[in-house]
Each structure stands twice: as C-alpha cells, then as structure tokens.
Protein backbone atom coordinates (compact mmCIF):
# COMPACT_ATOMS: atom_id res chain seq x y z
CA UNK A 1 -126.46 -101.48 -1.88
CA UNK A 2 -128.06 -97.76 -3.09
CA UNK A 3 -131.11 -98.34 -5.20
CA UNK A 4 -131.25 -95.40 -7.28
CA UNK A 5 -134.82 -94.05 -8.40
CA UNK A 6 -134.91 -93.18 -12.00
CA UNK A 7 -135.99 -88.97 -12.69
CA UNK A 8 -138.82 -88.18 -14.28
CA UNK A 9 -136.76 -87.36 -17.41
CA UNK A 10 -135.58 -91.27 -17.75
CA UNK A 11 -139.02 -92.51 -17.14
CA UNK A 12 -140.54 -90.48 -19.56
CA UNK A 13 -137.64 -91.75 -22.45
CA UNK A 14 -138.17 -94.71 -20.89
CA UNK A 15 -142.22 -94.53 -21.92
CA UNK A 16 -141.51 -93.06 -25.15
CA UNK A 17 -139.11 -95.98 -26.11
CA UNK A 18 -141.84 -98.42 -25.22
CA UNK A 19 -144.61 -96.36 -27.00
CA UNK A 20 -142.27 -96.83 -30.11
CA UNK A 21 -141.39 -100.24 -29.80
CA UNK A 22 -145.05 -100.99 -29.36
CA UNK A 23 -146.83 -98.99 -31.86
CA UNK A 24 -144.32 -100.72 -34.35
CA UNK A 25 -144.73 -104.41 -33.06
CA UNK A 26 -148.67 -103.83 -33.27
CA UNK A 27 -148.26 -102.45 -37.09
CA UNK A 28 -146.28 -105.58 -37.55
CA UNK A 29 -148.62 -107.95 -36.40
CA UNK A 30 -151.80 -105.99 -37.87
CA UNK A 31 -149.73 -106.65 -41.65
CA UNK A 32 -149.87 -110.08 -41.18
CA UNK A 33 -152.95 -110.68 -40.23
CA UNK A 34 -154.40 -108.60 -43.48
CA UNK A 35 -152.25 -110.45 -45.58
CA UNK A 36 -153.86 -113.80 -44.00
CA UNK A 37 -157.15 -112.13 -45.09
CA UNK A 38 -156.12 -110.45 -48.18
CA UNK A 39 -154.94 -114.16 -48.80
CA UNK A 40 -158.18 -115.97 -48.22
CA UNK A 41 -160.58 -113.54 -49.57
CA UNK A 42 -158.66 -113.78 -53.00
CA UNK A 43 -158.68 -117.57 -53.27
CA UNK A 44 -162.34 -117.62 -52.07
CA UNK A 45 -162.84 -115.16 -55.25
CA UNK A 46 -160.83 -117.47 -57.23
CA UNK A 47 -162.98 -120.57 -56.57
CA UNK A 48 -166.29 -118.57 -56.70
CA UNK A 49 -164.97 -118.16 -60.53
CA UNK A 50 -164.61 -121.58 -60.81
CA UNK A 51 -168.12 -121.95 -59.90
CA UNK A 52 -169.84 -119.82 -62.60
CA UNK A 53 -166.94 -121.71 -65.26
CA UNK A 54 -168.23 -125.16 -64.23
CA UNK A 55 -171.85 -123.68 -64.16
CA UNK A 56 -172.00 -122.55 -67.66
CA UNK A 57 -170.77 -125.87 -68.52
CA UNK A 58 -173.24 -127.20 -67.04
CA UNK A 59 -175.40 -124.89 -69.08
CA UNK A 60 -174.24 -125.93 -71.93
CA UNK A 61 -174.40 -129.45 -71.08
CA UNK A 62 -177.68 -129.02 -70.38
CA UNK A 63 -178.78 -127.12 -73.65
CA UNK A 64 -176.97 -129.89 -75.80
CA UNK A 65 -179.12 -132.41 -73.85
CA UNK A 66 -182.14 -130.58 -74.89
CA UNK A 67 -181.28 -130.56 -78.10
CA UNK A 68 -180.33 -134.26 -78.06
CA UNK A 69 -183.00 -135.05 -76.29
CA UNK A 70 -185.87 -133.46 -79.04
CA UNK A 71 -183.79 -134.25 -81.86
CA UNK A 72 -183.44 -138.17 -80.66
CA UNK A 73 -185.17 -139.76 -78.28
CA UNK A 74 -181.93 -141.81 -78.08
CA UNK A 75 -179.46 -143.11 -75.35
CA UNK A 76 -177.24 -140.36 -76.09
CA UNK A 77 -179.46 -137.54 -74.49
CA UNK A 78 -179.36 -139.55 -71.40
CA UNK A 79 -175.39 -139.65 -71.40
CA UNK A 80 -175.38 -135.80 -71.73
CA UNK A 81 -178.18 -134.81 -68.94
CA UNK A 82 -175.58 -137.18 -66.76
CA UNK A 83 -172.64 -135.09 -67.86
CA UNK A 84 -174.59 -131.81 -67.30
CA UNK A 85 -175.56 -133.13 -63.17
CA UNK A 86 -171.97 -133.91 -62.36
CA UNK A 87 -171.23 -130.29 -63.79
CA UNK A 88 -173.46 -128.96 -61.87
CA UNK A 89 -172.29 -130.62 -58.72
CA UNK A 90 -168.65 -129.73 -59.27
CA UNK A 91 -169.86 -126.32 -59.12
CA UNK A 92 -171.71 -126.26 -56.52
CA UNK A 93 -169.25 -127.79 -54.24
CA UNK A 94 -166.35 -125.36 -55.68
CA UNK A 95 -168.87 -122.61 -54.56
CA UNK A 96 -169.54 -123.52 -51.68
CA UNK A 97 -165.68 -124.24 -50.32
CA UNK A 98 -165.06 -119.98 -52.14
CA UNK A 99 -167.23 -118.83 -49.61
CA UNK A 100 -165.96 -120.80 -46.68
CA UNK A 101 -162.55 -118.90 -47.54
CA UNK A 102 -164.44 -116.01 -47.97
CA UNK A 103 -165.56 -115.83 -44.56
CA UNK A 104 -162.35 -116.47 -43.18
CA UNK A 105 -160.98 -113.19 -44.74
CA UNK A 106 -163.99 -111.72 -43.67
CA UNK A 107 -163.83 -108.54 -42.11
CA UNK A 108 -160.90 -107.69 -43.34
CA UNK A 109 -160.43 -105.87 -40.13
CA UNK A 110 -156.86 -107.49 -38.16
CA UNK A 111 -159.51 -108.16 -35.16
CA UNK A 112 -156.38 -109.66 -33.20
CA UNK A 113 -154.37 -106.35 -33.26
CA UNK A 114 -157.47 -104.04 -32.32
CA UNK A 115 -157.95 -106.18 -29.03
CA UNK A 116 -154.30 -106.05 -28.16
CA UNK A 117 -153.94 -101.96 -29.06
CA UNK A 118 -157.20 -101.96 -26.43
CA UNK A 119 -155.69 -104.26 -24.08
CA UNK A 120 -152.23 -102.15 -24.08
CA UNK A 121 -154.04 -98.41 -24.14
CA UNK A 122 -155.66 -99.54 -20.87
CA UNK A 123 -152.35 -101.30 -19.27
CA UNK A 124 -151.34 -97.70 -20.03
CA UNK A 125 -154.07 -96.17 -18.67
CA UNK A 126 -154.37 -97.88 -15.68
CA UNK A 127 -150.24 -97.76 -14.91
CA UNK A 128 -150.66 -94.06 -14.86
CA UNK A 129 -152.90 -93.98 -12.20
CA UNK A 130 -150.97 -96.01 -9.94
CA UNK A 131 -148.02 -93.13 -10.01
CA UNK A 132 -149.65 -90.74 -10.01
C-alpha cells in the first residue's frame, strides 16, 4: 500500500480549515462564559438593591422607634427597635450573598478562553517548528 504525502497546497487548506474551525469554537466558548458573568454580576446588582431597600427600612424602623421611644417610654418602642434589628440583618445578609455573585462575574474577562487561545497559539507555534 502507497502512502501518499499531502503537497504543501493541501496542508496549507488543511491549516486554514483548522484556523477557522478554531477561531470560531473559541468565540463560541468565550460567549458563554460572558454570559455566565454577565449573568452573575447582574443578580449580584440585583441583591445589592435589595440591600439598600431593606436598609432604609430599617431606617425608618429605626426613626419610628425614636420617635416612639421619646414620645412613650412604652412597650411599643421596644417592639419597633426589634423590627428595625431584624431589618437590618436581612440586609446585611442580602448584601453580603450580592457580592459573593459579584465576584463570581468578576472580571468579566472569559479567563477560560484566553488560556486555551494561549495554549492553541503555542501548539501552533511549536508544530511549525517541527516541519520546518
């Protein structure tokens, strides 16, 4: 059996093809990967929001209490200062689970992608030295 070497002319459509095919697979994979960040950067925005809702509650909790609280020195300032903590609370937990998601889109660089385009310029690289 012949084994027929391929001209310079098939290798280099050959090269191209694969260039193509993995330029485009890259872009592919670098689009979902920002989306993944796009994703977690928004909802991290979205609870951060939260926070400063639940936070001027709290505010206001906490001027009614004062209020209360000079107006009456009754039972019922007590009942709103508790009101006012456990706002305060909420919002400090929903702030601090916005900027865990926050970090996770953070940077909103597709850090998988860059390290593969590196990995496959050098494959490159280093495959046309060993023809040459």
């Amino acid at each position: 059996m012949t084994h027929v070497e391929p001209t310079t002319a098939q290798l280099l459509h050959q090269l191209s093809e694969d260039t193509r095919r993995l330029v485009r697979d890259e872009l592919q994979l670098a689009q979902v990967e920002m989306k993944s960040k796009v994703k977690h950067t928004g909802i991290g925005a979205g609870l951060f929001g939260g926070a400063g809702i639940f936070a001027l509650f709290g505010l206001g909790a906490l001027i009614a209490t004062a209020i209360l609280a000079l107006a009456l020195v009754v039972d019922a300032w007590l009942a709103a200062l508790i009101v006012a903590v456990v706002l305060f609370v909420i919002a400090a937990l929903t702030g601090l689970f916005g900027k865990k998601q926050i970090d996770e889109g953070v940077p909103p660089v597709p850090e998988r992608t860059v390290e593969n385009v590196k990995k496959d310029v050098e494959q490159v690289k280093g495959a046309g030295h060993g023809h040459a």
